[in-house]
Protein backbone atom coordinates (compact mmCIF):
# COMPACT_ATOMS: atom_id res chain seq x y z
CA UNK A 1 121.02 16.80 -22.68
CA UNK A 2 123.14 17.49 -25.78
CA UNK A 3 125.35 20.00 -25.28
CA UNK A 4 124.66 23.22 -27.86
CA UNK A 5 128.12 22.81 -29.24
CA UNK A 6 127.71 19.22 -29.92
CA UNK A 7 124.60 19.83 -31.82
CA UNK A 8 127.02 22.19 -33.72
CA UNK A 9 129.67 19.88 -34.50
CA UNK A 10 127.56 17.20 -35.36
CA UNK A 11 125.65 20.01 -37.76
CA UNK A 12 128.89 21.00 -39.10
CA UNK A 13 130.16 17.28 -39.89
CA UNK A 14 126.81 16.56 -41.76
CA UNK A 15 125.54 13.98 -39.27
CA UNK A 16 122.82 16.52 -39.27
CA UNK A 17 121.29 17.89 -42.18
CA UNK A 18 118.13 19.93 -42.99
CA UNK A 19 116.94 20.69 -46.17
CA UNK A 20 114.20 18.25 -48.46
CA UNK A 21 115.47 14.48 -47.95
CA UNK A 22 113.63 11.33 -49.37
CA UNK A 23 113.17 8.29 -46.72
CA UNK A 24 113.64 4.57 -47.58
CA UNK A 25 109.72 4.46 -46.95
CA UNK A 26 109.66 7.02 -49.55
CA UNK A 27 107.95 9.74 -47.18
CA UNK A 28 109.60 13.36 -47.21
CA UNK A 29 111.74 14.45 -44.32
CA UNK A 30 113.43 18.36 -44.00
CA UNK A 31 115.78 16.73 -41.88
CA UNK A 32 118.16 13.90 -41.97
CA UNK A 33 120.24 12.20 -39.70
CA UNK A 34 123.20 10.07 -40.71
CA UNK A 35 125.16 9.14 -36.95
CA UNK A 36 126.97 6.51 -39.05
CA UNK A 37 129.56 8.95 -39.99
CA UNK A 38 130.67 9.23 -36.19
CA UNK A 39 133.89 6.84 -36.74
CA UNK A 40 135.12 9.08 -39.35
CA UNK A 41 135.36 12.12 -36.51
CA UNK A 42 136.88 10.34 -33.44
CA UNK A 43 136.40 13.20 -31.49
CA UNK A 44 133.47 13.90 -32.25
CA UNK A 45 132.52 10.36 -31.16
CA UNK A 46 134.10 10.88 -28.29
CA UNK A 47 132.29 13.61 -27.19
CA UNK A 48 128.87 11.62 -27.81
CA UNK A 49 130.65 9.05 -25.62
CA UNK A 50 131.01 11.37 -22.45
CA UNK A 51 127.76 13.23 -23.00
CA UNK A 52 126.20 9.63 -22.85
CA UNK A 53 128.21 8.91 -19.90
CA UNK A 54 127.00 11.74 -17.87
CA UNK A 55 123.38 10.29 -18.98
CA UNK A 56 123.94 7.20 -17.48
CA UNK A 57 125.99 8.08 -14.28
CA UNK A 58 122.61 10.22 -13.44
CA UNK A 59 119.96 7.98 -13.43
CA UNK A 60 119.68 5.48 -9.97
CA UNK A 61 120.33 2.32 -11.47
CA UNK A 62 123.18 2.06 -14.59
CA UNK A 63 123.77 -1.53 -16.65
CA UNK A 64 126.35 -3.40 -16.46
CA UNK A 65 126.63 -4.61 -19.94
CA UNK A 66 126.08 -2.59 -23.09
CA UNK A 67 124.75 -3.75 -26.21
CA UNK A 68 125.49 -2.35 -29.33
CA UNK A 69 123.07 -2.64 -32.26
CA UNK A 70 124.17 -2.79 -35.69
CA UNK A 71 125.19 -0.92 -37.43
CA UNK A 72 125.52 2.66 -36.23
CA UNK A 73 125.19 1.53 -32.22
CA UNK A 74 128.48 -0.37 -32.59
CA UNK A 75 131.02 2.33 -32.52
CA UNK A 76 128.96 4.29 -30.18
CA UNK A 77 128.52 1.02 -27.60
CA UNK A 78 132.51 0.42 -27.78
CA UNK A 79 133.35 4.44 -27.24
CA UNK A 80 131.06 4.78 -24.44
CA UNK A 81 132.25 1.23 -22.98
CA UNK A 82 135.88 2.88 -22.81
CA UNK A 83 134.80 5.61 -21.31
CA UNK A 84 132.51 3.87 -18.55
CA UNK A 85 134.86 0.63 -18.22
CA UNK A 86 131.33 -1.39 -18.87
CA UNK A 87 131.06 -4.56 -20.84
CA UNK A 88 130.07 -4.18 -24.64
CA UNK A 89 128.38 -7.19 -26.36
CA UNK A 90 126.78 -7.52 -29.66
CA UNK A 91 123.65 -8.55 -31.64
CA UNK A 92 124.24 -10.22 -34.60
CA UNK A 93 122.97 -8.78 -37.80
CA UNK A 94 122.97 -12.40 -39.80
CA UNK A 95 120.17 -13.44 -37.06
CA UNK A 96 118.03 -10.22 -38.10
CA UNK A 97 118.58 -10.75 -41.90
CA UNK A 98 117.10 -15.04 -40.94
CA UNK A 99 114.02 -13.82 -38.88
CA UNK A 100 113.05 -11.15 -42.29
CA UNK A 101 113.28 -14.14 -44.29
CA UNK A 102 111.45 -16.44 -41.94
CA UNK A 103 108.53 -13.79 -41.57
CA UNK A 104 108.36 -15.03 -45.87
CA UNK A 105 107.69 -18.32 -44.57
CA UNK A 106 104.27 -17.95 -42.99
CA UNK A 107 102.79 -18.51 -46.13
CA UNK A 108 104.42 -21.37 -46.96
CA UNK A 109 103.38 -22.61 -43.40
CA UNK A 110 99.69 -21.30 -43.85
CA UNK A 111 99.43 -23.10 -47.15
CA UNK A 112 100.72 -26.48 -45.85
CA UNK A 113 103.69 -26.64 -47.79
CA UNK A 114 106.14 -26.61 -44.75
CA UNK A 115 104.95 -28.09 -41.55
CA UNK A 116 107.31 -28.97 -38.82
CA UNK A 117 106.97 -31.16 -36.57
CA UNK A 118 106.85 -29.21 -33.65
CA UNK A 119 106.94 -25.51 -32.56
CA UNK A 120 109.93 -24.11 -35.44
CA UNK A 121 113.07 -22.77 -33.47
CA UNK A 122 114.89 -19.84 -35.66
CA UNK A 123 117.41 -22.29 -36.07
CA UNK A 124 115.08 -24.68 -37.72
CA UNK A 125 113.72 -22.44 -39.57
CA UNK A 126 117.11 -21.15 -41.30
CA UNK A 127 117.80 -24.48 -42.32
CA UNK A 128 114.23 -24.44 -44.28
CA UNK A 129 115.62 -21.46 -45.79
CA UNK A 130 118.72 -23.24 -46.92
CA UNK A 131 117.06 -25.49 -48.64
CA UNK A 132 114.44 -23.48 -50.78
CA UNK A 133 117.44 -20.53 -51.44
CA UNK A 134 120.39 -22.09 -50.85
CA UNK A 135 121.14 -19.35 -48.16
CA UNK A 136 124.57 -20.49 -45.96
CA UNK A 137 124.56 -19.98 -42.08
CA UNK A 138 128.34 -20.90 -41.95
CA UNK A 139 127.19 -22.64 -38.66
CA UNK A 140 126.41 -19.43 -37.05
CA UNK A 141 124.35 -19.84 -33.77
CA UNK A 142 124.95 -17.07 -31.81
CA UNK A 143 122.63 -14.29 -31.31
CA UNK A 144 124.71 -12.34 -29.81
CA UNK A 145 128.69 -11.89 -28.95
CA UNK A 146 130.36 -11.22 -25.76
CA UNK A 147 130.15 -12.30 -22.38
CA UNK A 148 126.98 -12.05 -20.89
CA UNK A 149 126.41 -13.62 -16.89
CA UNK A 150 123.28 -14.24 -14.55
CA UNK A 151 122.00 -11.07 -13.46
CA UNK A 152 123.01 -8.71 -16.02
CA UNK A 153 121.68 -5.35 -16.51
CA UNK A 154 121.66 -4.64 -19.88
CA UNK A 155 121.19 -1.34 -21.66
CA UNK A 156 120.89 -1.13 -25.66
CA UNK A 157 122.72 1.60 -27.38
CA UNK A 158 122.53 2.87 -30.58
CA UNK A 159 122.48 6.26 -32.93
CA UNK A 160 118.60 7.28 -32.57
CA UNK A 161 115.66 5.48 -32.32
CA UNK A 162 112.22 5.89 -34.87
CA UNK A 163 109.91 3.09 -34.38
CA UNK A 164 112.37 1.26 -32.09
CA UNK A 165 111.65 -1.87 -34.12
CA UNK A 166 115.34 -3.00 -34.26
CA UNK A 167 115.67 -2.10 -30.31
CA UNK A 168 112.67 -4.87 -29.64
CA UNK A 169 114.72 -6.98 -32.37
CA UNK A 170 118.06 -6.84 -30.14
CA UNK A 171 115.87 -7.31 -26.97
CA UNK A 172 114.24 -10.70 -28.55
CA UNK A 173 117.75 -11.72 -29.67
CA UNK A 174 119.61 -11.08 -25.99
CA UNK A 175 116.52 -13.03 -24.54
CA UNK A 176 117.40 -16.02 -27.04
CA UNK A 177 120.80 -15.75 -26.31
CA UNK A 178 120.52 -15.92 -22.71
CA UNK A 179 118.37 -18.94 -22.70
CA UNK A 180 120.70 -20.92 -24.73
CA UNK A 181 123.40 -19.96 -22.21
CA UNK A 182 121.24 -20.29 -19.19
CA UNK A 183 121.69 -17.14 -17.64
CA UNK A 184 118.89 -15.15 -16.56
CA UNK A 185 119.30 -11.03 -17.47
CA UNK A 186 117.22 -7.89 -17.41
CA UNK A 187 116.39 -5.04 -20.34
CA UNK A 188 117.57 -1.95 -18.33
CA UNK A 189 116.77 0.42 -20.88
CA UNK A 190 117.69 1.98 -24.53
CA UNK A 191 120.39 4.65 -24.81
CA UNK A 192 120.47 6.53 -27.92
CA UNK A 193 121.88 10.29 -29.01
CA UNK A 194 118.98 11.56 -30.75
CA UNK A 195 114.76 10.63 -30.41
CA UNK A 196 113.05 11.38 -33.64
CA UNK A 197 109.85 11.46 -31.83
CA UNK A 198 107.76 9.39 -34.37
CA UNK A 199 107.08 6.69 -31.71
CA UNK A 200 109.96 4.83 -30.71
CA UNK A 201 109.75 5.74 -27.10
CA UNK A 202 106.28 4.64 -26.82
CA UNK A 203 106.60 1.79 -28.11
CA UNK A 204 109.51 0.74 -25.84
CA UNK A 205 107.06 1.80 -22.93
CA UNK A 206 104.56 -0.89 -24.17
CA UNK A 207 107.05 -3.45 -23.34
CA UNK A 208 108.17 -1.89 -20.44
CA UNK A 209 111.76 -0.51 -21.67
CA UNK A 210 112.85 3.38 -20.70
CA UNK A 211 114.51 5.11 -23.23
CA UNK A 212 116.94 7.12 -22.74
CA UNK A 213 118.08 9.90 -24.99
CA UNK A 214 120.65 12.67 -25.63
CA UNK A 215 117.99 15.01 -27.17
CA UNK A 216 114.80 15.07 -29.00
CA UNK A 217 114.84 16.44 -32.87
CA UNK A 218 112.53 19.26 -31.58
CA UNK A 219 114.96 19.95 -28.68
CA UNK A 220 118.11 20.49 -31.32
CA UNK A 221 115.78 22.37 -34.01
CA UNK A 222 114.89 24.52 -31.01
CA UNK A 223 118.14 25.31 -30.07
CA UNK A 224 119.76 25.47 -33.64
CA UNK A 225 117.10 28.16 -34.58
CA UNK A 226 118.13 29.69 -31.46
CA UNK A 227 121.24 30.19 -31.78
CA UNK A 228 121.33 31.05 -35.23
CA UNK A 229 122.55 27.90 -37.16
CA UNK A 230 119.04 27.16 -38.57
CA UNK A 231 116.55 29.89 -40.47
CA UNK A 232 113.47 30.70 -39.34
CA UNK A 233 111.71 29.02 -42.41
CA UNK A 234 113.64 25.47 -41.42
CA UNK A 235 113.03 25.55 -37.73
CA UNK A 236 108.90 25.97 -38.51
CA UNK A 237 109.54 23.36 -41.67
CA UNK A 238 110.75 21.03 -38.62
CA UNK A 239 108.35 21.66 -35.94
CA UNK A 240 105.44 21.58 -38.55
CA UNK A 241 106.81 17.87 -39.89
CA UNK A 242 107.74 16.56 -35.82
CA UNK A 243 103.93 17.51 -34.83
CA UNK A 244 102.14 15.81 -37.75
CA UNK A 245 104.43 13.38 -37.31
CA UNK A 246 103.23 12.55 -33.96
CA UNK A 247 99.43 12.49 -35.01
CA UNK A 248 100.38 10.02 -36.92
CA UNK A 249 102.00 7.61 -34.04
């Protein structure tokens, strides 16, 4: 659980915010949070380090590699890897940016003007985009960095999870990764700081994944309002917004 004076700092540095914020879907939020910032407050990221720690020294089985996602997971995967001596490995944003613009593709592909000759890798795929845009790999083919062996239990860490869409995206990419390396290795779970409750965690329980989180939004509203950092008017704002959000999900 996030410790009350954690949700203070973190309240106090701006990495929480409440008030009227506009999403990039364009929907209306009376809370924003912005765990990007961390870096620039080493201790505070330090503290976020041993509070996740103490989350994963308590559950019965712990991973023994952690994978950051960009970008906001990768400070928080390499503080809590110094802190728990565990491996920290990496997915690859330039991977995540090819499969967007492959998803453009399936016209193209439905309309018969790219057919390949057998099942399309990503990689094949990239170089399709190359052509029509010009787009340059460099001769990247990794989906991942950092050492990854047979048997690895891997947990994915990063700020807070909303629709947990980029947590199945790093999950697809370690998967890739490990069968071009030929090493077998296991989703252990997500680790995050904060659950925004608007179906992330449900939809990592489709595909079998635990989360694993710090604190809920409702839980730090709850205990903001309580101990007097948030007015009565915000704290019902939130709660209002969290359970209409979840009708929604």
């Amino acid at each position: 659980m996030l410790k009350i004076e954690l949700m203070k700092k973190l309240y106090e540095i701006g990495a929480i915010k409440f008030g009227e914020f506009t999403l990039k879907s364009g929907k209306k939020s009376p809370y924003y949070i912005d765990l990007r910032i961390l870096p620039s407050y080493p201790n505070v990221l330090v503290e976020v380090a041993e509070q996740l720690k103490s989350l994963i020294e308590s559950q019965q089985e712990k991973p023994s590699v952690l994978c950051g996602v960009p970008m906001a997971g990768l400070a928080i995967a390499n503080a809590l890897g110094i802190q728990t001596g565990i491996r920290v490995i990496y997915t690859r944003k330039e991977p995540i940016i090819y499969r967007d613009l492959a998803k453009q593709l399936r016209k193209s592909i439905q309309n018969g003007k790219f057919q390949p000759e057998e099942t399309s890798t990503v990689e094949k795929v990239v170089r399709f985009i190359e052509e029509l845009s010009g787009f340059k790999t460099h001769g990247i083919t990794r989906y991942l960095d950092g050492e990854i062996r047979n048997g690895d239990q891997i947990g994915i860490v990063d700020d807070l999870i909303t629709t947990a869409d980029s947590k199945l995206e790093a999950r697809d990419l370690i998967m890739l990764e490990a069968k071009k390396r030929n090493v077998k290795v296991n989703i252990l779970g997500v680790y995050v700081v904060i659950d925004r409750e608007q179906g992330g965690k449900e939809a990592l329980e489709k595909e079998g994944i635990k989360l694993y989180s710090l604190a809920t939004i409702t839980e730090i509203a709850e205990r903001l309002y309580k101990n007097g950092v948030l007015p009565a008017e915000k704290y019902r704002t939130i709660i209002q917004y969290i359970a209409d959000e979840k009708r929604l999900t």
